[in-house]
PDB file of N, CA and C in Angstrom:
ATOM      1  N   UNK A   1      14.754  -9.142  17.354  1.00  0.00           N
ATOM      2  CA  UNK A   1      14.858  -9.364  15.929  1.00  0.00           C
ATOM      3  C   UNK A   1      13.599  -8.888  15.233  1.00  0.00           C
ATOM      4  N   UNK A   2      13.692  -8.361  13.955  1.00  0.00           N
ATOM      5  CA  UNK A   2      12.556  -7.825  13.015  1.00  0.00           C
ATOM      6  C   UNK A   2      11.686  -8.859  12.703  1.00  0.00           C
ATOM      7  N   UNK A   3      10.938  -8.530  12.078  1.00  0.00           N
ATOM      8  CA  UNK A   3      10.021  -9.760  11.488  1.00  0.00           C
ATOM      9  C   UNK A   3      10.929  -9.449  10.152  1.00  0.00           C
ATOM     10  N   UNK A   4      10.448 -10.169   8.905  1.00  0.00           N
ATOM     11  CA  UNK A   4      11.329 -10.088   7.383  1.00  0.00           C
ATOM     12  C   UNK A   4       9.854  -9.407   7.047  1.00  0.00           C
ATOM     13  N   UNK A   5      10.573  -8.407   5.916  1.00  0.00           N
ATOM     14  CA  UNK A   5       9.295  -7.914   4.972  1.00  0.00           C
ATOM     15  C   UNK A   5       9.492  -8.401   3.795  1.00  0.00           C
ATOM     16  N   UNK A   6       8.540  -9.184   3.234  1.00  0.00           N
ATOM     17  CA  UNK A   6       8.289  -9.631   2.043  1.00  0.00           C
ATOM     18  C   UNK A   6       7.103  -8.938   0.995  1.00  0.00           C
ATOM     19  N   UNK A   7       8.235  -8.131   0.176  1.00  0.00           N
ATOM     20  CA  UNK A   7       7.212  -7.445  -0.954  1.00  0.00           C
ATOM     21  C   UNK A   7       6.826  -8.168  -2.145  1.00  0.00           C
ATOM     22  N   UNK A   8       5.841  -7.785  -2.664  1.00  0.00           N
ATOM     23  CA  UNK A   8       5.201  -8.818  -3.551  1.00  0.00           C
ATOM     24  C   UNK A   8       4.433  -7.695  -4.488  1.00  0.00           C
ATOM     25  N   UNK A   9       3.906  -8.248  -5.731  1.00  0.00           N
ATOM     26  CA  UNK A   9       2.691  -7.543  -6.309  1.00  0.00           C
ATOM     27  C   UNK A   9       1.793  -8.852  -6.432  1.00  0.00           C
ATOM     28  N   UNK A  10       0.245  -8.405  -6.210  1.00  0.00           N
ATOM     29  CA  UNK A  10      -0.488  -8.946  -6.531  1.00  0.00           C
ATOM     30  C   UNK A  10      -0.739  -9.586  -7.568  1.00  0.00           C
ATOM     31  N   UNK A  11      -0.944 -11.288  -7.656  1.00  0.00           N
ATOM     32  CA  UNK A  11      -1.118 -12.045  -9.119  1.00  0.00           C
ATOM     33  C   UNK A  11      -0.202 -12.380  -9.550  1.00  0.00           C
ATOM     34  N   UNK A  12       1.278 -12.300  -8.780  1.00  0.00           N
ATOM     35  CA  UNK A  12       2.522 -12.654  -8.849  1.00  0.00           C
ATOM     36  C   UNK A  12       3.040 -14.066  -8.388  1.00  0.00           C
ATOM     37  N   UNK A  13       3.072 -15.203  -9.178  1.00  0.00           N
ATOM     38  CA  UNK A  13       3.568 -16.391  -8.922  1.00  0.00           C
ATOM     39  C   UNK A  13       4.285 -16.625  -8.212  1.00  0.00           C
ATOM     40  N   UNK A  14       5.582 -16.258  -8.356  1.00  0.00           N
ATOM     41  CA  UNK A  14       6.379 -16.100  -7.290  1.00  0.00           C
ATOM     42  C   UNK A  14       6.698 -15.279  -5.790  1.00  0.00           C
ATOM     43  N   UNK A  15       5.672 -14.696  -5.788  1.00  0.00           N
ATOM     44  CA  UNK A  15       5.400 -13.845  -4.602  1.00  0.00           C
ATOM     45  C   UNK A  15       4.366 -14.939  -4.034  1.00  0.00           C
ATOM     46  N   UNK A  16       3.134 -15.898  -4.508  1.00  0.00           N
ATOM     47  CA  UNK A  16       2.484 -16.772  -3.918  1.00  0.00           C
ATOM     48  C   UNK A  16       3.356 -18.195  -3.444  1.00  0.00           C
ATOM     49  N   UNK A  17       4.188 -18.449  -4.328  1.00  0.00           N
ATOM     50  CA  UNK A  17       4.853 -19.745  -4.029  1.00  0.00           C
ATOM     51  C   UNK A  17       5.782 -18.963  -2.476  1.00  0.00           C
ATOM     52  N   UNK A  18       6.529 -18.078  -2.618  1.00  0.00           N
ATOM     53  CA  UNK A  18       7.287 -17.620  -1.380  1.00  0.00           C
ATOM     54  C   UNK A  18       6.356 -17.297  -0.351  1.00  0.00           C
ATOM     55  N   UNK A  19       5.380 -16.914  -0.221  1.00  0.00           N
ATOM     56  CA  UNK A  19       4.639 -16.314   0.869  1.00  0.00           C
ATOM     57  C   UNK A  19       4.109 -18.054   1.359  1.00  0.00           C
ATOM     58  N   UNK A  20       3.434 -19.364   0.254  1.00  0.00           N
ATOM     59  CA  UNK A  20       3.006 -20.136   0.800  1.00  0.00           C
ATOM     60  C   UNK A  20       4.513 -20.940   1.641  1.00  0.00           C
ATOM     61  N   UNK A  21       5.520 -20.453   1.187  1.00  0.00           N
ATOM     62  CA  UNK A  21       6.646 -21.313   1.600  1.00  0.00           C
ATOM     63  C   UNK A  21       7.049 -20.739   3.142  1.00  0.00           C
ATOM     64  N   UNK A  22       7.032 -19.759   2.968  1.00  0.00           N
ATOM     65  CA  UNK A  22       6.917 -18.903   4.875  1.00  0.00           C
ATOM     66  C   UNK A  22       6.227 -19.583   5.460  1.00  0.00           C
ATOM     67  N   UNK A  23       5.061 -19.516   4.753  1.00  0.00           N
ATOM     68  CA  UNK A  23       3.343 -19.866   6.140  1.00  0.00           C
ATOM     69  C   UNK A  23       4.007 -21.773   6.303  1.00  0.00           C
ATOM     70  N   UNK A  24       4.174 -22.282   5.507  1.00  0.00           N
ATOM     71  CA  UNK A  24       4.129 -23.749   5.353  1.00  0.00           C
ATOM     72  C   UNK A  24       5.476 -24.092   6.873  1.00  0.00           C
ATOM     73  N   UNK A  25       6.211 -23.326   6.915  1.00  0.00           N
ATOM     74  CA  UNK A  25       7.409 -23.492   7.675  1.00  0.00           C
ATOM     75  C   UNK A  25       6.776 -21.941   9.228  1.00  0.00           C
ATOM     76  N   UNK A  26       5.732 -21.432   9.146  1.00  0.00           N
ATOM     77  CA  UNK A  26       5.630 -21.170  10.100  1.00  0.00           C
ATOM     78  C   UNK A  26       6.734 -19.999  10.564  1.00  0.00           C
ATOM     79  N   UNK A  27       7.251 -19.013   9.242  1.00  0.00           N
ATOM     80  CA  UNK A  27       7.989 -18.290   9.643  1.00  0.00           C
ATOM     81  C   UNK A  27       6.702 -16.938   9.343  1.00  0.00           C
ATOM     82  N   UNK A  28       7.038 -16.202  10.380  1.00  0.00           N
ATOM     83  CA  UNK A  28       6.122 -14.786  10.601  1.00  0.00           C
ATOM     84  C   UNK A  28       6.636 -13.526   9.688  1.00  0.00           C
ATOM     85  N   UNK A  29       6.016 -13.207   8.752  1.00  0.00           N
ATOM     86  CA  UNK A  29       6.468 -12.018   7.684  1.00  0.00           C
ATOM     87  C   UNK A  29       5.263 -10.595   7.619  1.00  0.00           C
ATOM     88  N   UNK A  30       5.981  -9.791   7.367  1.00  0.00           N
ATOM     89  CA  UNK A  30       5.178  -8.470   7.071  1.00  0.00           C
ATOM     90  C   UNK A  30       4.928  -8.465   5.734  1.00  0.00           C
ATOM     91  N   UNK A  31       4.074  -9.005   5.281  1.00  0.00           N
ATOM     92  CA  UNK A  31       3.411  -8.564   3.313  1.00  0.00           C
ATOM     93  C   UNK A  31       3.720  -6.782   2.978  1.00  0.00           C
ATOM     94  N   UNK A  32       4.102  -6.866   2.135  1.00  0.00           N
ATOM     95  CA  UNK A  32       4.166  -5.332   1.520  1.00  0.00           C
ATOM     96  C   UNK A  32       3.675  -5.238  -0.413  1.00  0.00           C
ATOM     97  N   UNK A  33       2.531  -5.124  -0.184  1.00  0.00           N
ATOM     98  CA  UNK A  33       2.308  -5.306  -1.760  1.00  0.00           C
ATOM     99  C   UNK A  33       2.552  -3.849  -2.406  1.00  0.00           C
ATOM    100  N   UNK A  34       3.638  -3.966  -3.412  1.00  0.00           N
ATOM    101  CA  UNK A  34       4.092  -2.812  -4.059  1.00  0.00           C
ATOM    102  C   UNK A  34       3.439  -2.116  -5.156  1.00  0.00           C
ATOM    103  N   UNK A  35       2.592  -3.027  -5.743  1.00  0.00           N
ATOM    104  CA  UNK A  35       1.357  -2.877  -7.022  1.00  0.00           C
ATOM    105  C   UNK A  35       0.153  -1.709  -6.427  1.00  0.00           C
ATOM    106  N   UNK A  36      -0.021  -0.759  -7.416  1.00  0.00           N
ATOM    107  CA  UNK A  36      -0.582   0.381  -7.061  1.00  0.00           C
ATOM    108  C   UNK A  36       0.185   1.408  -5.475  1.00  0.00           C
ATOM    109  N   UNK A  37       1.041   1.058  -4.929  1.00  0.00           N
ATOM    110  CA  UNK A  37       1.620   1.949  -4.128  1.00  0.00           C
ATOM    111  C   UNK A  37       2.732   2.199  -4.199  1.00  0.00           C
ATOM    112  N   UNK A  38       2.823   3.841  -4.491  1.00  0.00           N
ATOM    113  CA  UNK A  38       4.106   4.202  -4.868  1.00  0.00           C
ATOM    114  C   UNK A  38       4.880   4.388  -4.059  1.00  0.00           C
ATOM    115  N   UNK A  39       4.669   4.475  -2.831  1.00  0.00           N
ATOM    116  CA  UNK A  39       5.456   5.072  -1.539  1.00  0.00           C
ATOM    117  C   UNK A  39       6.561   3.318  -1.325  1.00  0.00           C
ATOM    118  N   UNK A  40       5.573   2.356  -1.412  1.00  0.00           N
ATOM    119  CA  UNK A  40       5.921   1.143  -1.302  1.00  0.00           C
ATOM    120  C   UNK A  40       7.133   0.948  -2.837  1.00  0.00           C
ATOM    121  N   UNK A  41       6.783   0.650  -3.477  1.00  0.00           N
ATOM    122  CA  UNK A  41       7.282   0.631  -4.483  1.00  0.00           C
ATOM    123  C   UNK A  41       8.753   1.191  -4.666  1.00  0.00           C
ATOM    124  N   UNK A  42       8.661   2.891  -4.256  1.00  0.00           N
ATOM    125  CA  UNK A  42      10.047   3.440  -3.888  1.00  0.00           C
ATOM    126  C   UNK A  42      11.045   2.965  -3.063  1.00  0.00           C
ATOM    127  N   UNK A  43      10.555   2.118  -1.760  1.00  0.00           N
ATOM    128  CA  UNK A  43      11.201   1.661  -0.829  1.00  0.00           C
ATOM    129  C   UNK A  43      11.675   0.648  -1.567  1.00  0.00           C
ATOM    130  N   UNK A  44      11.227  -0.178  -2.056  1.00  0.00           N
ATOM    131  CA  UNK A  44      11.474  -1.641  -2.932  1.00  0.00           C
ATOM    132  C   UNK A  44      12.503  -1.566  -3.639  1.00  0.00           C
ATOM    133  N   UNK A  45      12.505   0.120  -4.023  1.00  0.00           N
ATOM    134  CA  UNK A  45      13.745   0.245  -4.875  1.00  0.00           C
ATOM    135  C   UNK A  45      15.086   0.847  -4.532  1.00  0.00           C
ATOM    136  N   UNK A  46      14.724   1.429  -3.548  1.00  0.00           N
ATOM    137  CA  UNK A  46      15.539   1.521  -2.866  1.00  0.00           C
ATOM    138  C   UNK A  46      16.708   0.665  -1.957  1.00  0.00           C
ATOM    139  N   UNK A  47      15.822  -0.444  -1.437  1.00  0.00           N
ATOM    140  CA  UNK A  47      16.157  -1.376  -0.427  1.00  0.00           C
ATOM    141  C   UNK A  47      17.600  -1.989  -1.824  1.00  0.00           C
ATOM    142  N   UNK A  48      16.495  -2.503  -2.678  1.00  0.00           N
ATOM    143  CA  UNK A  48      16.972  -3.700  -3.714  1.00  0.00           C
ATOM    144  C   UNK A  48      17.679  -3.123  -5.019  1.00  0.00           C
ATOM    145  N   UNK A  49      17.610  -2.124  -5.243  1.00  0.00           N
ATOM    146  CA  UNK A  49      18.000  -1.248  -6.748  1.00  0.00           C
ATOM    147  C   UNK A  49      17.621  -2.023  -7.608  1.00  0.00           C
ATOM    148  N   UNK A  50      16.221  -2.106  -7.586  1.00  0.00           N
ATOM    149  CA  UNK A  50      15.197  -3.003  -8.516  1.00  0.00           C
ATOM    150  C   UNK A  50      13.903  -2.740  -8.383  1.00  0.00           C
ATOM    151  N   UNK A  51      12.870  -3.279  -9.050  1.00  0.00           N
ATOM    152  CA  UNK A  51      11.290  -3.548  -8.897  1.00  0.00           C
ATOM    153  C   UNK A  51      10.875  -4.843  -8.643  1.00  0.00           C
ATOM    154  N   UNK A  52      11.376  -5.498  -8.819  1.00  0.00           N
ATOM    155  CA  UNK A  52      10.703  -7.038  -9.046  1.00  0.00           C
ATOM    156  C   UNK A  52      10.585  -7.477  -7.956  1.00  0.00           C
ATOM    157  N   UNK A  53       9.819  -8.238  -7.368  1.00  0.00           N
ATOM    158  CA  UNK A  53       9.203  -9.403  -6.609  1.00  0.00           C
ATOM    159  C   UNK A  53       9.407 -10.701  -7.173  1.00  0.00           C
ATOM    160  N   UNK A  54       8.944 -11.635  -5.500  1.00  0.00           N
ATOM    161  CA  UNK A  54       9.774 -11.208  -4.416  1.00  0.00           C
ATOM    162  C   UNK A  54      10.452 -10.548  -4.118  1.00  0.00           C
ATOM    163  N   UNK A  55      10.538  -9.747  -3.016  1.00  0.00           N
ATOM    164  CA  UNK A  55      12.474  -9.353  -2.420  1.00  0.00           C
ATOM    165  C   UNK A  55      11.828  -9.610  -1.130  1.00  0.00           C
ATOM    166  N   UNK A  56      12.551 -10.643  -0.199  1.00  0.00           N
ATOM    167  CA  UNK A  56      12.870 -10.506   1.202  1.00  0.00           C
ATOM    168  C   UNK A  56      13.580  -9.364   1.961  1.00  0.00           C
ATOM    169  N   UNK A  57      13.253  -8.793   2.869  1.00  0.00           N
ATOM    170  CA  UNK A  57      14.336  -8.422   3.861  1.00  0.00           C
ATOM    171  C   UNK A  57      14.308  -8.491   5.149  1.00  0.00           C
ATOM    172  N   UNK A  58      15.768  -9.171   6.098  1.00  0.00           N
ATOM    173  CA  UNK A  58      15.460  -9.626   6.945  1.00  0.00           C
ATOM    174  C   UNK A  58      16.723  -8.966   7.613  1.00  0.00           C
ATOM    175  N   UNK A  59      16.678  -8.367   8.693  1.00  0.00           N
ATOM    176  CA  UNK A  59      17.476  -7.904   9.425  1.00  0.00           C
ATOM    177  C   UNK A  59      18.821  -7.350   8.830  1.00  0.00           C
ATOM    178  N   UNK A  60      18.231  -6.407   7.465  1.00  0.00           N
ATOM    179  CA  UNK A  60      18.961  -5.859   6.832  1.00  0.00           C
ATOM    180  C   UNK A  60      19.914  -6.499   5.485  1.00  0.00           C
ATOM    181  N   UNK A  61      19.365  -7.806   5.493  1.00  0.00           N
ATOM    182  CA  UNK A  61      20.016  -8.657   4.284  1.00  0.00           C
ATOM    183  C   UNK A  61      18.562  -8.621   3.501  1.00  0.00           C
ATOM    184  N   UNK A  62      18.868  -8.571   2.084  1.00  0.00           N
ATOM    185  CA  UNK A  62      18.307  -8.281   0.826  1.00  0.00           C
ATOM    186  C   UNK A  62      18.192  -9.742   0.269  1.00  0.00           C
ATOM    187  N   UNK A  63      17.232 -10.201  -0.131  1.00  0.00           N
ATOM    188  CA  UNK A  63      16.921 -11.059  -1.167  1.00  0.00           C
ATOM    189  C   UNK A  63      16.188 -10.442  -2.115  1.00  0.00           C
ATOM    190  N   UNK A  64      16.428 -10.100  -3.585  1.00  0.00           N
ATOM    191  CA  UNK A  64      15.840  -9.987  -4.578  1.00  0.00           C
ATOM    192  C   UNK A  64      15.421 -10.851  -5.613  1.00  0.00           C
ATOM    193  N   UNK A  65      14.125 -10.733  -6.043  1.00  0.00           N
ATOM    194  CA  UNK A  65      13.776 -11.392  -7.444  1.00  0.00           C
ATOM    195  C   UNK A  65      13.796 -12.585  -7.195  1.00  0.00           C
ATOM    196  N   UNK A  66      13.490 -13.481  -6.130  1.00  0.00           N
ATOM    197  CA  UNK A  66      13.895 -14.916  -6.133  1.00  0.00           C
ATOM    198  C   UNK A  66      13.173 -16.133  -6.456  1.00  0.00           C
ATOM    199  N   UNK A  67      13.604 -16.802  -6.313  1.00  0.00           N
ATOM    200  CA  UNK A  67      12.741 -18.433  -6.740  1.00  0.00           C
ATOM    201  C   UNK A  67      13.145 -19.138  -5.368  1.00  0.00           C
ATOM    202  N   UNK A  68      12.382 -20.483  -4.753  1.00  0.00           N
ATOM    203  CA  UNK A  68      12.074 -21.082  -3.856  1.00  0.00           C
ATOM    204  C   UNK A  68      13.347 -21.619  -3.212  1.00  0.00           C
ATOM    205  N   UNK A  69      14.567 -22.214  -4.349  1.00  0.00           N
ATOM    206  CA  UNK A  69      15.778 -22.351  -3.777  1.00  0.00           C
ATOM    207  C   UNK A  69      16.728 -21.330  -3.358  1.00  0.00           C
ATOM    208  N   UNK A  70      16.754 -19.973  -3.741  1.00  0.00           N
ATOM    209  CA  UNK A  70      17.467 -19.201  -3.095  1.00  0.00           C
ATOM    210  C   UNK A  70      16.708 -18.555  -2.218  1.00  0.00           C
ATOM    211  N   UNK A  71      15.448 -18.981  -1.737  1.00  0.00           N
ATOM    212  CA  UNK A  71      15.170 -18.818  -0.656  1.00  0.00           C
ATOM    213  C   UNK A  71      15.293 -19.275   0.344  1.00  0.00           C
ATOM    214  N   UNK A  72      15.678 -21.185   0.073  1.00  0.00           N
ATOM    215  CA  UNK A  72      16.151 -22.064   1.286  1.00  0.00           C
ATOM    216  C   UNK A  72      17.730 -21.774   1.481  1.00  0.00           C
ATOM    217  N   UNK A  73      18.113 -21.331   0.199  1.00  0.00           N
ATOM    218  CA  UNK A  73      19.810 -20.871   0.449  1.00  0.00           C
ATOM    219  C   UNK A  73      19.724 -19.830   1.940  1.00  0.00           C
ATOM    220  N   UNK A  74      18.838 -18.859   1.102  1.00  0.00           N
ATOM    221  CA  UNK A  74      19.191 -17.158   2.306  1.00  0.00           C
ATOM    222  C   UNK A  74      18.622 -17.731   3.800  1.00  0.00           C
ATOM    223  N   UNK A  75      17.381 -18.827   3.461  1.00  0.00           N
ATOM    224  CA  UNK A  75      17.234 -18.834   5.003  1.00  0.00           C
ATOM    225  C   UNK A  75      17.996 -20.087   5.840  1.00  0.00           C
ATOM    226  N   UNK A  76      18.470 -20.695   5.511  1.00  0.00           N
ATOM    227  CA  UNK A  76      19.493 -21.702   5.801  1.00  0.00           C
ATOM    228  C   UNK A  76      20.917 -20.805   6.396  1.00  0.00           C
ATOM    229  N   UNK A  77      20.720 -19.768   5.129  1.00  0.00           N
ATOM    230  CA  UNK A  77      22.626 -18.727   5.931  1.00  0.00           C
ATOM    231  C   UNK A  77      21.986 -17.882   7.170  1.00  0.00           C
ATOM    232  N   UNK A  78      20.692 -17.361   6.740  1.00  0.00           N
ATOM    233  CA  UNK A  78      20.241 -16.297   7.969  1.00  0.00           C
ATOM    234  C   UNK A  78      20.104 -17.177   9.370  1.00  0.00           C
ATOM    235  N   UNK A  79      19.887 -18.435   9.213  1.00  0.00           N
ATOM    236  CA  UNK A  79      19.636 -19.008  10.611  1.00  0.00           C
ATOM    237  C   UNK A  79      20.719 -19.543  11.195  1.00  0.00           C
ATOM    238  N   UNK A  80      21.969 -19.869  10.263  1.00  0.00           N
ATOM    239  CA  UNK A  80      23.238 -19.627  11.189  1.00  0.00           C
ATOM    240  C   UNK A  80      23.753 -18.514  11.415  1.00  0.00           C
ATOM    241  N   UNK A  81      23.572 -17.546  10.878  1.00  0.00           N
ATOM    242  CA  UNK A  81      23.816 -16.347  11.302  1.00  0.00           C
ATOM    243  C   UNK A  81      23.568 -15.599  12.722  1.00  0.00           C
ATOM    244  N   UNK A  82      22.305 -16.462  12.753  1.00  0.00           N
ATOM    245  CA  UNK A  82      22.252 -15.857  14.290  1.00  0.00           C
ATOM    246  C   UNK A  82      22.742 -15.859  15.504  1.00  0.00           C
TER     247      UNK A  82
END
């Protein structure tokens, strides 16, 4: 299984509340800060057909733009999923 990449821009509220909500639960993520990198940035938009941060991705499922409860939603479905 992948690790999840979690893109973010720097100084982004909701990219700090999600990243402290990973570490707090001890789940292992790849940071991808999209602010000043365009190569990053493209992927972001690609993945999500968006810009905004958060976006999770985890073994090919997309979370975009989120807040803390549809993050316990996606990871609550991703872990029966497995």
């Amino acid at each position: 299984m992948n690790a999840p990449i979690l893109y973010v821009k720097a100084g982004c509220p909701y990219c700090a509340a999600a990243m402290e909500y990973l570490d707090q639960r001890q789940i292992a993520y790849e940071k991808v800060d999209v602010r000043g990198d365009d190569l990053a940035m493209e992927k972001l938009k690609e993945i999500s057909n968006q810009s905004k941060t958060p976006t999770l991705v985890w073994d090919g499922q997309v979370l975009a733009n989120f807040g803390i409860e549809d993050l316990e939603r996606f990871l609550a479905q991703h872990q029966t999923a497995r």
